[in-house]
N, C-alpha and C. Protein backbone atom coordinates (compact mmCIF):
# COMPACT_ATOMS: atom_id res chain seq x y z
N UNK A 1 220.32 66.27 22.88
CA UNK A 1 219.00 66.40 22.29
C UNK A 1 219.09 67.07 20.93
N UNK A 2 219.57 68.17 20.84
CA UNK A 2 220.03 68.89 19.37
C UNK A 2 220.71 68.19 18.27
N UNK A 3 221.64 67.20 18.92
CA UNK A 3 222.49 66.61 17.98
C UNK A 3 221.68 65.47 17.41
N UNK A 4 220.23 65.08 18.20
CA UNK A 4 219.92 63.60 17.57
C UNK A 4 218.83 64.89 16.69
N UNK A 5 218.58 65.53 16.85
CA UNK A 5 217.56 66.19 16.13
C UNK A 5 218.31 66.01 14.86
N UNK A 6 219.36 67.24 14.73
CA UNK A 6 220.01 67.58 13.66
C UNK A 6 220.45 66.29 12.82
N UNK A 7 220.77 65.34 13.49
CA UNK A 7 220.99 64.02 12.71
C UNK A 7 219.78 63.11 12.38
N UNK A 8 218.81 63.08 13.07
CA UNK A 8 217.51 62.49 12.48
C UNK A 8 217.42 63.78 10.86
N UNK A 9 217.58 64.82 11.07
CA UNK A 9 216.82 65.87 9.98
C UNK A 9 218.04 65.55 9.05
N UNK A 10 219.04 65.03 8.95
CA UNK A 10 219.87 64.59 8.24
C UNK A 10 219.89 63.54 7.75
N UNK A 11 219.69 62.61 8.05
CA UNK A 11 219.30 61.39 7.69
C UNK A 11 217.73 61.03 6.96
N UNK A 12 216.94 62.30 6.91
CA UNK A 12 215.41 62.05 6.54
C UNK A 12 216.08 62.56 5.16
N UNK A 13 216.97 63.50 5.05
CA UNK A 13 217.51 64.17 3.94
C UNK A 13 217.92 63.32 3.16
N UNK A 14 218.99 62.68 3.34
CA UNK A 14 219.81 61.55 2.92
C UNK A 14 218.74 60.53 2.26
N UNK A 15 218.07 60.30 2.87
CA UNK A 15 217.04 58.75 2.69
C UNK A 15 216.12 59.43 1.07
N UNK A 16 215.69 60.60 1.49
CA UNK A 16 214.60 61.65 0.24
C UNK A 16 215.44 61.56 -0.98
N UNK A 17 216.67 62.26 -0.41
CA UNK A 17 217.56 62.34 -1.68
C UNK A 17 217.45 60.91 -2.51
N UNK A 18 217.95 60.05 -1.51
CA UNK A 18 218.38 58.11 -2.45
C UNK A 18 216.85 57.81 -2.79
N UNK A 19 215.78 57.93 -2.31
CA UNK A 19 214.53 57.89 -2.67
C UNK A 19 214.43 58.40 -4.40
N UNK A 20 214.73 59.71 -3.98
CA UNK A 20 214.29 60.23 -5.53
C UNK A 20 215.04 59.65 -6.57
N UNK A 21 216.29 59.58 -6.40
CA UNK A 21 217.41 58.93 -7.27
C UNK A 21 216.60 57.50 -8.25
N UNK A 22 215.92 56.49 -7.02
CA UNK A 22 216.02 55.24 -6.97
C UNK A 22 214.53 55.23 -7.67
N UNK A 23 213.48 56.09 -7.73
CA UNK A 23 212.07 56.39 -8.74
C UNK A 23 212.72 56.82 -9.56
N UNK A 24 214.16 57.56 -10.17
CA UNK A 24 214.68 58.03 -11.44
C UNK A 24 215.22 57.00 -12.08
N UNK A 25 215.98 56.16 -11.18
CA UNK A 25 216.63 54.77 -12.37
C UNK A 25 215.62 53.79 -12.55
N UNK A 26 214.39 53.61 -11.88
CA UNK A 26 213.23 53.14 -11.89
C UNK A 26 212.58 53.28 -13.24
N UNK A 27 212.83 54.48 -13.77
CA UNK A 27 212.02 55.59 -14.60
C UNK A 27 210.68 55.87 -13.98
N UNK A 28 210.05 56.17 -12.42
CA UNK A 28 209.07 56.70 -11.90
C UNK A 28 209.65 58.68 -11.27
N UNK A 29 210.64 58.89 -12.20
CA UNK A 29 211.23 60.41 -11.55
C UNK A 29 209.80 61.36 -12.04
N UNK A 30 210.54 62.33 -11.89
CA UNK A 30 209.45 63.72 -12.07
C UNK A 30 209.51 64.02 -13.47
N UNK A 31 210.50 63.97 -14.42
CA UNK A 31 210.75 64.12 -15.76
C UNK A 31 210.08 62.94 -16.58
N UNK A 32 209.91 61.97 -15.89
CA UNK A 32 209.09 60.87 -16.44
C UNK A 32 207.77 60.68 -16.97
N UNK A 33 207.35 60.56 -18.01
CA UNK A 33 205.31 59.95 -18.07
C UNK A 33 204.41 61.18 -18.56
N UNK A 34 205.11 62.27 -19.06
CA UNK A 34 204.26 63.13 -20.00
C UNK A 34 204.12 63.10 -21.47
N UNK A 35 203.39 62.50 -22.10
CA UNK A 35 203.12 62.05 -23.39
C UNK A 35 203.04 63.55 -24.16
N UNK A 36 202.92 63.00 -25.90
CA UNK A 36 202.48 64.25 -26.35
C UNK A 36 201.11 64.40 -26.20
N UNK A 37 200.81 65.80 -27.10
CA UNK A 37 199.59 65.94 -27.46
C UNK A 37 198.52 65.35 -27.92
N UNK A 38 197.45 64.83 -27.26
CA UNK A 38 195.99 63.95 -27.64
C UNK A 38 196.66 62.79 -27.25
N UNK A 39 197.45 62.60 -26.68
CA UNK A 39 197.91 60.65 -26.01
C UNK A 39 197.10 61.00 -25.09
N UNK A 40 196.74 59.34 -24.60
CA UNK A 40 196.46 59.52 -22.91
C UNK A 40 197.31 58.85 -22.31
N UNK A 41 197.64 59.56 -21.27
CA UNK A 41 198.96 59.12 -20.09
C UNK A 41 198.53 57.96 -19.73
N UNK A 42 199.42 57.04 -19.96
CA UNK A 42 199.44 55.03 -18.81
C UNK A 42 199.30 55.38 -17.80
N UNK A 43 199.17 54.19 -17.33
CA UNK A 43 199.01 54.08 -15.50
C UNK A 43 200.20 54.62 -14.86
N UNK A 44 201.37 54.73 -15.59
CA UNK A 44 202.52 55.64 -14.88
C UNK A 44 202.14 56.71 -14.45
N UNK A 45 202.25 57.40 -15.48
CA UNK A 45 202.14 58.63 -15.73
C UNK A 45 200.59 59.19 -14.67
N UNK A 46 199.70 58.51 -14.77
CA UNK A 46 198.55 58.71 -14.44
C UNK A 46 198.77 58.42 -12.42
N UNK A 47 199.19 57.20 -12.15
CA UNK A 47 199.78 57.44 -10.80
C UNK A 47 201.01 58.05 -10.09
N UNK A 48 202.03 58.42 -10.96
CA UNK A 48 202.74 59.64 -10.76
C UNK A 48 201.88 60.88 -10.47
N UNK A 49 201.16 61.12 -11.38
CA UNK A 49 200.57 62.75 -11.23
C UNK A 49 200.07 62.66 -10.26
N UNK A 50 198.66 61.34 -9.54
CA UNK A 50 198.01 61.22 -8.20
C UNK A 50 198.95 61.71 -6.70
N UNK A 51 200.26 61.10 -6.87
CA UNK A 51 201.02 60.76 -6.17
C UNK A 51 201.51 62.25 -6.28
N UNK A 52 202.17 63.36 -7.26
CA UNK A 52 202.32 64.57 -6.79
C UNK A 52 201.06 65.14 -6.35
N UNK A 53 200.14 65.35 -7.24
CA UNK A 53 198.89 66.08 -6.51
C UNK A 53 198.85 66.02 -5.07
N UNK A 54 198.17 64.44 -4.49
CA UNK A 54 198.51 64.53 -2.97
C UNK A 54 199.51 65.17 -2.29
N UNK A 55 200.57 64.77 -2.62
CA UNK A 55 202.26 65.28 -2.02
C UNK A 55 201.54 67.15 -2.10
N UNK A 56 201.08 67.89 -2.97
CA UNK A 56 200.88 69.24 -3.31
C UNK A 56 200.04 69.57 -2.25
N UNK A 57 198.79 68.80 -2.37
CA UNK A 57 197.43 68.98 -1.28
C UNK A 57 197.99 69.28 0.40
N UNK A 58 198.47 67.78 0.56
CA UNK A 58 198.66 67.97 1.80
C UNK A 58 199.78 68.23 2.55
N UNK A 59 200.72 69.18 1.55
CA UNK A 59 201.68 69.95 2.46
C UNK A 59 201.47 70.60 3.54
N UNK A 60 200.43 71.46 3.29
CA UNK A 60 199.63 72.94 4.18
C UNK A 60 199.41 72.06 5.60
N UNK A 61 199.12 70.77 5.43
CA UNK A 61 198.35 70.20 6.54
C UNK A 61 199.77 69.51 7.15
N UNK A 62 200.50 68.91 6.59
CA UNK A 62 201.82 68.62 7.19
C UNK A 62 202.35 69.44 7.66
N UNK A 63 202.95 70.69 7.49
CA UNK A 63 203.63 71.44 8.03
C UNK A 63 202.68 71.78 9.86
N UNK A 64 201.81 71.81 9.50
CA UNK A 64 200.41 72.36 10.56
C UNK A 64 200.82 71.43 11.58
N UNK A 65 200.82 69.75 11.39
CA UNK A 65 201.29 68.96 12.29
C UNK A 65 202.59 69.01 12.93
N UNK A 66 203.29 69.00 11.83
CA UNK A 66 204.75 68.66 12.13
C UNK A 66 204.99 70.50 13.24
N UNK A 67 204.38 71.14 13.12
CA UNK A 67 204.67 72.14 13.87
C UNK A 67 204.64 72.13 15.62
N UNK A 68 202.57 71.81 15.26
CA UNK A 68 202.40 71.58 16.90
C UNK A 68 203.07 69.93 17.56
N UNK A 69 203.24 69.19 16.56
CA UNK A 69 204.47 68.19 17.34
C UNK A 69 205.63 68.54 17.75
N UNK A 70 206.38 69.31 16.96
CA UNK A 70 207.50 70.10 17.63
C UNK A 70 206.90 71.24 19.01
N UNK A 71 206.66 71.53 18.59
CA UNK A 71 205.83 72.81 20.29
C UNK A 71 205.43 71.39 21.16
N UNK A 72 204.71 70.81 21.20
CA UNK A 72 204.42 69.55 21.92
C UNK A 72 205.83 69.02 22.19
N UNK A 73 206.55 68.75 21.83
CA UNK A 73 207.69 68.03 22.20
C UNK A 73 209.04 69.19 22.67
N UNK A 74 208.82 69.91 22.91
CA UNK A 74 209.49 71.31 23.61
C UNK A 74 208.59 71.65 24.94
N UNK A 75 207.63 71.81 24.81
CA UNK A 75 206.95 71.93 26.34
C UNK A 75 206.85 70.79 27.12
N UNK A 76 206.98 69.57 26.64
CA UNK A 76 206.90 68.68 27.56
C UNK A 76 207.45 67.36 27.30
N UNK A 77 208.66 67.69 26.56
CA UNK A 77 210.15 66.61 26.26
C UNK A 77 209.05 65.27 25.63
């Protein structure tokens, strides 16, 4: 049971990591789509930022789940 844990949480790692890589050769990374001063950001740039904001918002509420699913899945396999 520990070992598929530890290897699922390894493999979510693995996948995030090649994820981010693969929005960087994309050019959709995090260093990407900030214009200068008085531009207005493209639709990149403009759905990048959506796309962190959310990711920012609903951490608090992910962790909240991902918690009582773990307690749920310890009290009753």
């Amino acid at each position: 049971m520990h070992k598929d844990i530890l290897f699922s949480f390894a493999e979510e790692a693995k996948r995030t990591v090649l994820f981010a890589r693969f929005l960087r050769n994309v050019g959709w990374g995090t260093e990407q789509g900030i214009g200068g001063f008085g531009e207005e950001p493209g639709i990149k740039a403009q759905l990048m930022n959506l796309i962190r904001s959310v990711r920012t918002v609903m951490r608090v509420p992910l962790i909240a789940v991902n918690s009582i699913t773990v307690v749920l899945l310890l009290l009753f396999g």
